[in-house]
Structure formats: C-alpha cells, structure tokens
Protein backbone atom coordinates (compact mmCIF):
# COMPACT_ATOMS: atom_id res chain seq x y z
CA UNK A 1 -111.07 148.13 86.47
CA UNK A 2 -110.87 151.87 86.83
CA UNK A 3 -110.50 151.57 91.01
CA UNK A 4 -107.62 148.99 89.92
CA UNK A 5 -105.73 151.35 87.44
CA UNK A 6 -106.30 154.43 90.43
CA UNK A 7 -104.70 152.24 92.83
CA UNK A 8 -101.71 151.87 90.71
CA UNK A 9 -101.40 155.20 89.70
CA UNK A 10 -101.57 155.98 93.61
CA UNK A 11 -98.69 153.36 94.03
CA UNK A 12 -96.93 154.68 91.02
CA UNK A 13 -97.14 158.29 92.59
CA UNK A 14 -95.74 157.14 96.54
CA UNK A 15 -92.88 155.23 94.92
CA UNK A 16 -91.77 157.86 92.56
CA UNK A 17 -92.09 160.81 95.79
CA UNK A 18 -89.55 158.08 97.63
CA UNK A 19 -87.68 157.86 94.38
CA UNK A 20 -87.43 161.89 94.78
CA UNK A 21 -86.99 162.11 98.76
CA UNK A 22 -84.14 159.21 97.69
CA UNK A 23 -82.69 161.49 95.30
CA UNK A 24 -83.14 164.69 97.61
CA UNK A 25 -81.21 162.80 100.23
CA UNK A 26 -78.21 162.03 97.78
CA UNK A 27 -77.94 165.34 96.62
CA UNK A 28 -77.41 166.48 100.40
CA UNK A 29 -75.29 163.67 100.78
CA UNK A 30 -73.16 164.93 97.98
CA UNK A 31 -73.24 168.46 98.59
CA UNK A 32 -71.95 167.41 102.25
CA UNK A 33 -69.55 165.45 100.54
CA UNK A 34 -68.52 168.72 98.26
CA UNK A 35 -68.25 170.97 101.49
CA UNK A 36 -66.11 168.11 103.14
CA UNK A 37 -63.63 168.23 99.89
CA UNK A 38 -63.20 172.23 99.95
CA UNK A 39 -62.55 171.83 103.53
CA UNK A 40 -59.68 169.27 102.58
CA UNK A 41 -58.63 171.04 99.65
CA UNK A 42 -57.86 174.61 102.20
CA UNK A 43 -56.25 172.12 104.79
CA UNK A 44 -53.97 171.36 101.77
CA UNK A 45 -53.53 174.32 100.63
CA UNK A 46 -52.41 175.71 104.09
CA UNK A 47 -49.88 172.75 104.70
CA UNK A 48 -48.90 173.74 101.53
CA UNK A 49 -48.42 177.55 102.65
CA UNK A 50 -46.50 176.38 105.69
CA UNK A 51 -43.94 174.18 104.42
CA UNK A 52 -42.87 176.78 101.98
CA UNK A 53 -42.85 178.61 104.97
CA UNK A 54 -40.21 176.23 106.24
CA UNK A 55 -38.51 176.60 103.12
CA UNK A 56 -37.65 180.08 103.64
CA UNK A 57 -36.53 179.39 106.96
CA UNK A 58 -34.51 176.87 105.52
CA UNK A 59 -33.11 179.00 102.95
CA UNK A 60 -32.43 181.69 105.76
CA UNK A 61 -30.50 179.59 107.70
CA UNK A 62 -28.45 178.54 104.44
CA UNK A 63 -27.31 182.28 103.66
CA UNK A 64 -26.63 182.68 108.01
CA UNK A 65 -24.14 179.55 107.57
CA UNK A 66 -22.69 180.74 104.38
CA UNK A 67 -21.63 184.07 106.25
CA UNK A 68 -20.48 182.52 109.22
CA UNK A 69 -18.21 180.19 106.64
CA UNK A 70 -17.04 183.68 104.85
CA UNK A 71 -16.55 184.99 108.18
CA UNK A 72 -14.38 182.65 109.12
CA UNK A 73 -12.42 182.23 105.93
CA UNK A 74 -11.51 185.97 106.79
CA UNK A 75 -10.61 185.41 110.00
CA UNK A 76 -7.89 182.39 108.62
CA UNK A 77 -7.01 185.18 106.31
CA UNK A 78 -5.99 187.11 108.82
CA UNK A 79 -4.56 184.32 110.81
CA UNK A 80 -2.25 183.84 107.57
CA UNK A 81 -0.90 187.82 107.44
CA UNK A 82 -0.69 187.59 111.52
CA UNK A 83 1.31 184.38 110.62
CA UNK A 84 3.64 185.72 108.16
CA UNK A 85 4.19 189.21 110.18
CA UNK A 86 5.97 186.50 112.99
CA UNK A 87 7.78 184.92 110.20
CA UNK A 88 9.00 187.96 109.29
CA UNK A 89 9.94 189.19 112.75
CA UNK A 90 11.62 186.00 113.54
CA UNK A 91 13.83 186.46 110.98
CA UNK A 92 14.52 190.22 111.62
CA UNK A 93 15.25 188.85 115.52
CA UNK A 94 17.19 186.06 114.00
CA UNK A 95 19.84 189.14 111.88
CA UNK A 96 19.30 190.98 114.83
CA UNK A 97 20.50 188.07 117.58
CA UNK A 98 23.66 187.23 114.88
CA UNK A 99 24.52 191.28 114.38
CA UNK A 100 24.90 191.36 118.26
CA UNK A 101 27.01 188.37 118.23
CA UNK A 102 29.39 189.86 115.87
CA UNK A 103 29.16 192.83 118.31
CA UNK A 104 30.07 190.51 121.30
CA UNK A 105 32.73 189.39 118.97
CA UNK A 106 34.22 192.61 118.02
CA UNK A 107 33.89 194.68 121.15
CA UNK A 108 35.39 193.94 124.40
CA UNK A 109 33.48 195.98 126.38
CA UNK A 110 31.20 194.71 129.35
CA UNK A 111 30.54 191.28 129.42
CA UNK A 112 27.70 190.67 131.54
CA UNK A 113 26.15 193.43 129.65
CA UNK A 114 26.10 192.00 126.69
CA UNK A 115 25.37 188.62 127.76
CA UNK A 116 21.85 189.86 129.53
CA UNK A 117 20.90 191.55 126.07
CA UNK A 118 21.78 188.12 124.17
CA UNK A 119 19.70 186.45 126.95
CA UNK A 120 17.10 188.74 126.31
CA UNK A 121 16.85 188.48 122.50
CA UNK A 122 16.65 185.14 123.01
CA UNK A 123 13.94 185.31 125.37
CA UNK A 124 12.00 187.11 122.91
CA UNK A 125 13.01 184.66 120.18
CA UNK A 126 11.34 181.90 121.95
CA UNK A 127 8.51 183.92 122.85
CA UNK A 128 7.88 184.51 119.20
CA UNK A 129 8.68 180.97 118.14
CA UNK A 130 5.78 179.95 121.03
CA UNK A 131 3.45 182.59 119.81
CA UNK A 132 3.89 181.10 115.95
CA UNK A 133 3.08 177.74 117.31
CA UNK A 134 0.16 179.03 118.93
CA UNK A 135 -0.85 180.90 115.63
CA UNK A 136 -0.16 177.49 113.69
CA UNK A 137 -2.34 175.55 115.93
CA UNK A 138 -5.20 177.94 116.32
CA UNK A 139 -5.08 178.06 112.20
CA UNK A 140 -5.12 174.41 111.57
CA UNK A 141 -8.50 174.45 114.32
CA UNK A 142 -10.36 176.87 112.66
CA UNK A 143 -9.78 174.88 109.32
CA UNK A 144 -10.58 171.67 111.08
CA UNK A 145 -14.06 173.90 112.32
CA UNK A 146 -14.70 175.03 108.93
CA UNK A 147 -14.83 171.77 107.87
CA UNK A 148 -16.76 170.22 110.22
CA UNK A 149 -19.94 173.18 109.56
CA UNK A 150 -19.05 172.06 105.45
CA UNK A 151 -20.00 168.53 106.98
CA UNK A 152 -22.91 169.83 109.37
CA UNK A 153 -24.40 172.00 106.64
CA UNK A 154 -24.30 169.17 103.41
CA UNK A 155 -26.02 167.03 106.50
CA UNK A 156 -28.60 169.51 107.21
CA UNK A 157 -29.52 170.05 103.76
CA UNK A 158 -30.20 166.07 102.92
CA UNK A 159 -32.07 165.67 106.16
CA UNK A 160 -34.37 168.99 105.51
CA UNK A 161 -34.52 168.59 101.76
CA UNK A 162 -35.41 164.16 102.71
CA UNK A 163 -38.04 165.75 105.56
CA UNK A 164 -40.14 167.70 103.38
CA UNK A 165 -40.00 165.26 100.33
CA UNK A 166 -41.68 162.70 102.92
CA UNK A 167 -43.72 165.43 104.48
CA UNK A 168 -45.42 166.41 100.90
CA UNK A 169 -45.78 162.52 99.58
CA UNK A 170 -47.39 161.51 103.14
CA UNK A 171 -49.82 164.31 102.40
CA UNK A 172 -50.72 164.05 98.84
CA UNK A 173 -51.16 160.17 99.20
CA UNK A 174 -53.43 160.32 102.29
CA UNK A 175 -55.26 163.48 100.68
CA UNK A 176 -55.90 161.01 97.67
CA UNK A 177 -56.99 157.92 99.66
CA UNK A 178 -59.40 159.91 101.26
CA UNK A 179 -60.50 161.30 97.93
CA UNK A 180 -61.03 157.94 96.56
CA UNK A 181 -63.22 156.67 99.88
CA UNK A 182 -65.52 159.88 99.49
CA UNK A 183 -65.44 159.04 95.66
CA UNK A 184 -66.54 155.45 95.91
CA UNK A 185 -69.08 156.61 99.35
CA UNK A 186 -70.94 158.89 96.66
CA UNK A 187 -70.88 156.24 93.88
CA UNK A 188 -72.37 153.48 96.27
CA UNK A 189 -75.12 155.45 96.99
CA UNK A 190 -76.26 157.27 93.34
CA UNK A 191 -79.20 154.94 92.11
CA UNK A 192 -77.92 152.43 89.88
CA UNK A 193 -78.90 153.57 86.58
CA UNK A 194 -81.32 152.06 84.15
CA UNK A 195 -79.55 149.91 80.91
C-alpha cells in the first residue's frame, strides 16, 4: 500500500514539474509575444511621426502656392495700372492727333510736313492700340493661370488630405488584426482553467 501511494506521489510530482515547464514555456511565449507588441507599437508610432511629417510638407507647400497666387494677383494689379496708363495715353494721343488736325486746318504752311507728323501720330496710335491688346490678352492669361493653380491646388488638397486618411485606416486596421491573431495565439495556448 505504502509503495502504491509513493508511486503516485512520484507521478503526482513529474506531472505537476511538466505542468510548471508547461507554464514556464507560456510565460516565454508571452513575454515574446509582449516584446513583439512594443516592437509594433514603435513601428506605429514612427509611421505616425512620418506622416505628420508629410503634413508639414503638405502645409509648406500650401503657404508656397498661396504666395505664388498673391504674387500673381500683384502682378494683374499691375497689369491693371500698366493698362489704364495706355488708356490714358491713348486718349492724350487721341486730343493730341485732333489738335494737329485743327492745326492742318488752320495753317497753310507745309503740307508734306504736316502730313508725315499726322502719319506719325498715327503710327504711334496704333502702336499703342497693339500694345493695349497685348496688355488685355496677357491679363485675361494670367487670370485664366490663376485659376487653373485655384483648380490644381483644391485638387491637391482632396488627393493629399484622401491619401493619408487611407494611409492611417490601412495602418490602424492591419495593426489591430495583427493584435487580435497574437491575442487569440496567447489565449490558445494558456491552460484551460479549472471550473
């Protein structure tokens, strides 16, 4: 009787040392499984670190457009005054081309003479009229080209701002699927526990 109840002891004692080299091994398992999820959590972290990263790029490339855009709202303000300084000459040329006709009309002096400076002032009429149409169309272009980098930059924005959104969900869901697999790895191999 007593050999029987030392042989059961004995058997008592090697399954309960594999019960505790079990246990030993799951806690290395886990604590593996610990390291692995710090190791995730910094990879996060740093993808986290970069797209803000990208963000200030993004940001810096907003205020670079926004002066090129006030840049070039100057330069159509100056188009405007450089516009308006023709307008203003034209007319002057205009007086002046109708006070030399009245000159032609009153003096009788030398023909030909007079006739080269009328052909002259006109010359310089159409030159300016040319130059004003010039002016016009390079005006309505840069307006055209403002609105196009209006177009280019509201574009920009919705494709960055859509790029990251997708870039931090892709992220965060496969972080959390692989969360879940280690979670359910470590649960599958705990000991079940006793009712």
């Amino acid at each position: 009787m007593a050999e029987v109840t030392l042989e059961s002891l004995q058997a008592s004692i090697g399954r309960l040392q594999d019960s505790t080299e079990s246990m030993q091994a799951s806690i290395g398992s886990l604590q593996a499984s610990t390291e692995s999820m710090q190791t995730s959590i910094a990879s996060l972290k740093s993808s986290t670190e970069s797209l803000q990263a990208s963000t200030e790029s993004l940001q810096a490339s907003t205020e670079s457009l926004q002066a090129t855009t006030e840049s070039m709202q100057a330069s159509i303000a100056n188009l405007r005054s450089l516009v308006e300084h023709s307008l203003e000459e034209q007319a002057i040329l205009r007086r002046e081309m109708a006070e030399t006709r009245r000159a032609v009309a009153d003096v009788s002096g030398d023909v030909a003479q007079l006739t080269r400076t009328v052909a002259a002032i006109s010359r310089t009429g159409a030159e300016s009229r040319s130059e004003v149409a010039d002016i016009r169309s390079l005006t309505l272009a840069l307006v055209d080209q403002g609105r196009r980098l209006d177009r280019r930059f509201t574009e920009f924005r919705d494709d960055m701002e859509l790029m990251v959104k997708a870039e931090l969900m892709g992220r965060l869901g496969h972080f959390e699927i692989r969360i879940e697999n280690r979670l359910s790895a470590i649960e599958d191999r705990l000991p079940p526990q006793a009712a």
